[in-house]
C-alpha atoms as a PDB file:
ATOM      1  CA  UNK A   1     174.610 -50.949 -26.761  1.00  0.00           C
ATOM      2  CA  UNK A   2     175.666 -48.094 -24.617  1.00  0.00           C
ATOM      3  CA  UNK A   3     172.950 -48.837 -22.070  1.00  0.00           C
ATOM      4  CA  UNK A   4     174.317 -52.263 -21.478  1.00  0.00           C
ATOM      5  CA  UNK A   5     178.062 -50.679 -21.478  1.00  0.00           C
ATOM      6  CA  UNK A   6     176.508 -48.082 -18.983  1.00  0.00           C
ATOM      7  CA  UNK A   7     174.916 -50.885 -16.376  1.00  0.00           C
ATOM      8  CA  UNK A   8     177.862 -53.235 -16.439  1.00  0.00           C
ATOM      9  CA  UNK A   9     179.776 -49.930 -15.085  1.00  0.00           C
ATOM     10  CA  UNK A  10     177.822 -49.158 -12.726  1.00  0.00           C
ATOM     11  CA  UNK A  11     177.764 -52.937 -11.498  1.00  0.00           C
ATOM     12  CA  UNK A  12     181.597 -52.860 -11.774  1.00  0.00           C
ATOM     13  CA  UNK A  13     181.331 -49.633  -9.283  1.00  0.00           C
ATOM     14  CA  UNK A  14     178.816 -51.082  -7.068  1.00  0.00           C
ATOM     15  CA  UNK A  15     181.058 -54.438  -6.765  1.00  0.00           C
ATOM     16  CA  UNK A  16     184.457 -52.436  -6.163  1.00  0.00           C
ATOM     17  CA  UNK A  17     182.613 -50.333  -3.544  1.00  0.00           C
ATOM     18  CA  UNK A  18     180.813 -53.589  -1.791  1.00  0.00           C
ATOM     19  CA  UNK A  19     184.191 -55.112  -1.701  1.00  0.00           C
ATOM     20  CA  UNK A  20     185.908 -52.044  -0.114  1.00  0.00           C
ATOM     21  CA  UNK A  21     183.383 -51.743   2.582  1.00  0.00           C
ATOM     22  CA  UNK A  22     183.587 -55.852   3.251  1.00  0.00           C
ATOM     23  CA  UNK A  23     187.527 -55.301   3.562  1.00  0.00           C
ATOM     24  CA  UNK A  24     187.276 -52.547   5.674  1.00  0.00           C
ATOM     25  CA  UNK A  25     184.615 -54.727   8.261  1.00  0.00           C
ATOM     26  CA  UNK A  26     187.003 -57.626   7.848  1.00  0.00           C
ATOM     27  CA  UNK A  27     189.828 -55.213   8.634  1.00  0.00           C
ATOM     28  CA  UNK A  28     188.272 -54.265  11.792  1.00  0.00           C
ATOM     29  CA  UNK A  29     187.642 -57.279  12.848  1.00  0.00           C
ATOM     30  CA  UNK A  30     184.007 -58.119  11.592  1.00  0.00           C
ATOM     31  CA  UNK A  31     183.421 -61.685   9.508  1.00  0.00           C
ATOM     32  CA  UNK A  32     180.637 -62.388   7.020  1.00  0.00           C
ATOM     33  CA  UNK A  33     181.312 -66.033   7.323  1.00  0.00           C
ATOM     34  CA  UNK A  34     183.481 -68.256   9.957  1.00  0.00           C
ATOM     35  CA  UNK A  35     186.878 -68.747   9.346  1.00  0.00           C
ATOM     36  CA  UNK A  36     189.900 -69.761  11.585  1.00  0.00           C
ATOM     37  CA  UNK A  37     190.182 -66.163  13.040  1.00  0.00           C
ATOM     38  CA  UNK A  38     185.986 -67.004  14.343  1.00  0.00           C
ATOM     39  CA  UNK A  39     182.620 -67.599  13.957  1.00  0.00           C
ATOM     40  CA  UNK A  40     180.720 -64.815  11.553  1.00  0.00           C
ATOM     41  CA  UNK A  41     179.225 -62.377  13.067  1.00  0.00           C
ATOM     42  CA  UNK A  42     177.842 -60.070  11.059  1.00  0.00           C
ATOM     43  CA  UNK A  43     174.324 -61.230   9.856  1.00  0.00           C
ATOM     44  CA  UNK A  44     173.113 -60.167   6.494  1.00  0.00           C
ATOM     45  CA  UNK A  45     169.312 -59.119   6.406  1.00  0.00           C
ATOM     46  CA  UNK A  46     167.632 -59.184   2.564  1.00  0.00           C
ATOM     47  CA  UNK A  47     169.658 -56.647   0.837  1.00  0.00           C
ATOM     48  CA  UNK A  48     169.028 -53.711   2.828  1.00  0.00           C
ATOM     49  CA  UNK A  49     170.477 -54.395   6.490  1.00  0.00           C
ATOM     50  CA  UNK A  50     173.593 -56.266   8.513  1.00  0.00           C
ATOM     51  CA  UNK A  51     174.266 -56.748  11.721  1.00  0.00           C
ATOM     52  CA  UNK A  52     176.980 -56.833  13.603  1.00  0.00           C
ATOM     53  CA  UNK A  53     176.642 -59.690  16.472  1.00  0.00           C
ATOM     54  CA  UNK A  54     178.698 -61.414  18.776  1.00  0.00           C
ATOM     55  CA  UNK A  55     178.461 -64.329  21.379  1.00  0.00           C
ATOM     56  CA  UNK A  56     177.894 -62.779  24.293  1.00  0.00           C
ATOM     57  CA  UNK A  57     175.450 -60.237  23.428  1.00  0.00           C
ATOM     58  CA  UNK A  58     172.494 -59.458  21.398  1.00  0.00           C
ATOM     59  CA  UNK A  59     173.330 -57.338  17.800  1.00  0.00           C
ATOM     60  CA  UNK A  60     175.556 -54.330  19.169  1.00  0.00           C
ATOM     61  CA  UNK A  61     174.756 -52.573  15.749  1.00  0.00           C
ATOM     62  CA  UNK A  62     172.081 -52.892  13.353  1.00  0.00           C
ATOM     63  CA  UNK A  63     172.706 -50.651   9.922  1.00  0.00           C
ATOM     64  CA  UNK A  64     170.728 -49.871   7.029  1.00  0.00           C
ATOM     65  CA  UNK A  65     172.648 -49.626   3.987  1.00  0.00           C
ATOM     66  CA  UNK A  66     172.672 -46.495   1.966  1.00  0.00           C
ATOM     67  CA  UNK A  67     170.750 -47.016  -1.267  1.00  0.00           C
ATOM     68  CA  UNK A  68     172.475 -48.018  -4.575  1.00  0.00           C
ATOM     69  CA  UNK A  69     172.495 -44.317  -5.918  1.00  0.00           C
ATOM     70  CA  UNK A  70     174.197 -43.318  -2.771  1.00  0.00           C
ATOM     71  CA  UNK A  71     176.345 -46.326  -2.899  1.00  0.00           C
ATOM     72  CA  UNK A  72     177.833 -45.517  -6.204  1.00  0.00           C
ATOM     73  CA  UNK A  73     178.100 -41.435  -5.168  1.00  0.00           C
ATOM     74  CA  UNK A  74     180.702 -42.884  -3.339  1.00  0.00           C
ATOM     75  CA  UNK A  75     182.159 -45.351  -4.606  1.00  0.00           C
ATOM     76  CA  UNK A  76     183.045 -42.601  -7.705  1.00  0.00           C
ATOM     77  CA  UNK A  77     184.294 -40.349  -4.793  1.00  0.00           C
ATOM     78  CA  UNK A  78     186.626 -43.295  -3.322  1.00  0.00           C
ATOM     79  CA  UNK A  79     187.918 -43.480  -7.042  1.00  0.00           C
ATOM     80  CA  UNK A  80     188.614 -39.961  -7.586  1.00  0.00           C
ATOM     81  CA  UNK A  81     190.524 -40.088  -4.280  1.00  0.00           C
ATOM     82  CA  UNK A  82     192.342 -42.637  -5.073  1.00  0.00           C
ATOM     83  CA  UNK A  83     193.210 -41.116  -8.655  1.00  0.00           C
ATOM     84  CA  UNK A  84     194.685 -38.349  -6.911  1.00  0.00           C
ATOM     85  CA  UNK A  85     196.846 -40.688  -4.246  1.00  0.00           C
ATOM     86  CA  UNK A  86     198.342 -41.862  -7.159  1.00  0.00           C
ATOM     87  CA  UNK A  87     199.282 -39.005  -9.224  1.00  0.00           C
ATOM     88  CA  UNK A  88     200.996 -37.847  -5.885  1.00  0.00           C
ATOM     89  CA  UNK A  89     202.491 -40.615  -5.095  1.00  0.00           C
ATOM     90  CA  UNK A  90     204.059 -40.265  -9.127  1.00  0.00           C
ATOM     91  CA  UNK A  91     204.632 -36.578  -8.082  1.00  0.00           C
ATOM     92  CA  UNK A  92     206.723 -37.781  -4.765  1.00  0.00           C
ATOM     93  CA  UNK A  93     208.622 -40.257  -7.174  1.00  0.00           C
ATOM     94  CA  UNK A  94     209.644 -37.122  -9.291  1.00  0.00           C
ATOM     95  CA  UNK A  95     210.813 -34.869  -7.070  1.00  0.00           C
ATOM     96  CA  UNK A  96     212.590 -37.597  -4.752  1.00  0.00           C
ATOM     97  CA  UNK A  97     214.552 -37.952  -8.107  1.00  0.00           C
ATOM     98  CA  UNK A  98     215.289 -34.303  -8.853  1.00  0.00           C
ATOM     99  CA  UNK A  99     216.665 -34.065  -5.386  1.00  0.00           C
ATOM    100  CA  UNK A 100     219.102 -37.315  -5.697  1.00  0.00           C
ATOM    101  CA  UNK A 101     219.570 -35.443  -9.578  1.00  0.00           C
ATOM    102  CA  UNK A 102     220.651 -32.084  -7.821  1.00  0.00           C
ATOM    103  CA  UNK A 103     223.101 -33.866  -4.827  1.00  0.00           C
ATOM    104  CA  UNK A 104     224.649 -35.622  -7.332  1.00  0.00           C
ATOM    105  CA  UNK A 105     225.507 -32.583  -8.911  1.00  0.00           C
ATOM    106  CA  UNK A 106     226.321 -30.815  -6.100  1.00  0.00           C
ATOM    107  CA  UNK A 107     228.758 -33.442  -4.924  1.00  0.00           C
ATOM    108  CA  UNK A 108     230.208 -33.808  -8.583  1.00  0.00           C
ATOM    109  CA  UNK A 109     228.927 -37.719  -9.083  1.00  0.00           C
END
């Protein structure tokens, strides 16, 4: 049972860090499929390649994908970074409030 629990978590990871690298692409301007911003223009090879085209021009990048392992390294490393983001943005939050805490005192409210 815990090998099952193990491989959906790992397919949870490898989903969270495919769609963080997708919005990223489609941040910069790169589309897997047309859409009213354009036509696609990143081609998807069999699992291991895309390319990023455009009308013009022949591919202007071609890119192997890291493999899975190295894939999940970090996607775990993008979640750790983001664990800490959010304890400091909770640490911000608490000492933004200590400081309204100690004007208020200061100005006898």
């Amino acid at each position: 049972m815990q090998a099952a629990l193990l491989t959906w978590d790992v397919m949870a990871k490898e989903a969270k860090a495919r769609i963080k690298i997708n919005k990223l692409l489609e941040s910069a301007g790169w589309r897997f499929f047309d859409n009213e911003v354009g036509k696609a223009n990143i081609l998807l090879k069999f699992n291991t390649t895309f390319q990023l085209i455009n009308d013009e021009n022949p591919p202007i990048i071609k890119k192997s994908l890291p493999s899975l392992d190295i894939q999940k390294i970090i996607s775990e490393k993008i979640d750790k970074e983001q664990q800490l983001v959010n304890a400091n943005k909770e640490l911000i939050t608490i000492f933004e409030q200590k400081i309204k805490d100690r004007i208020a005192r200061v100005w006898g409210e």
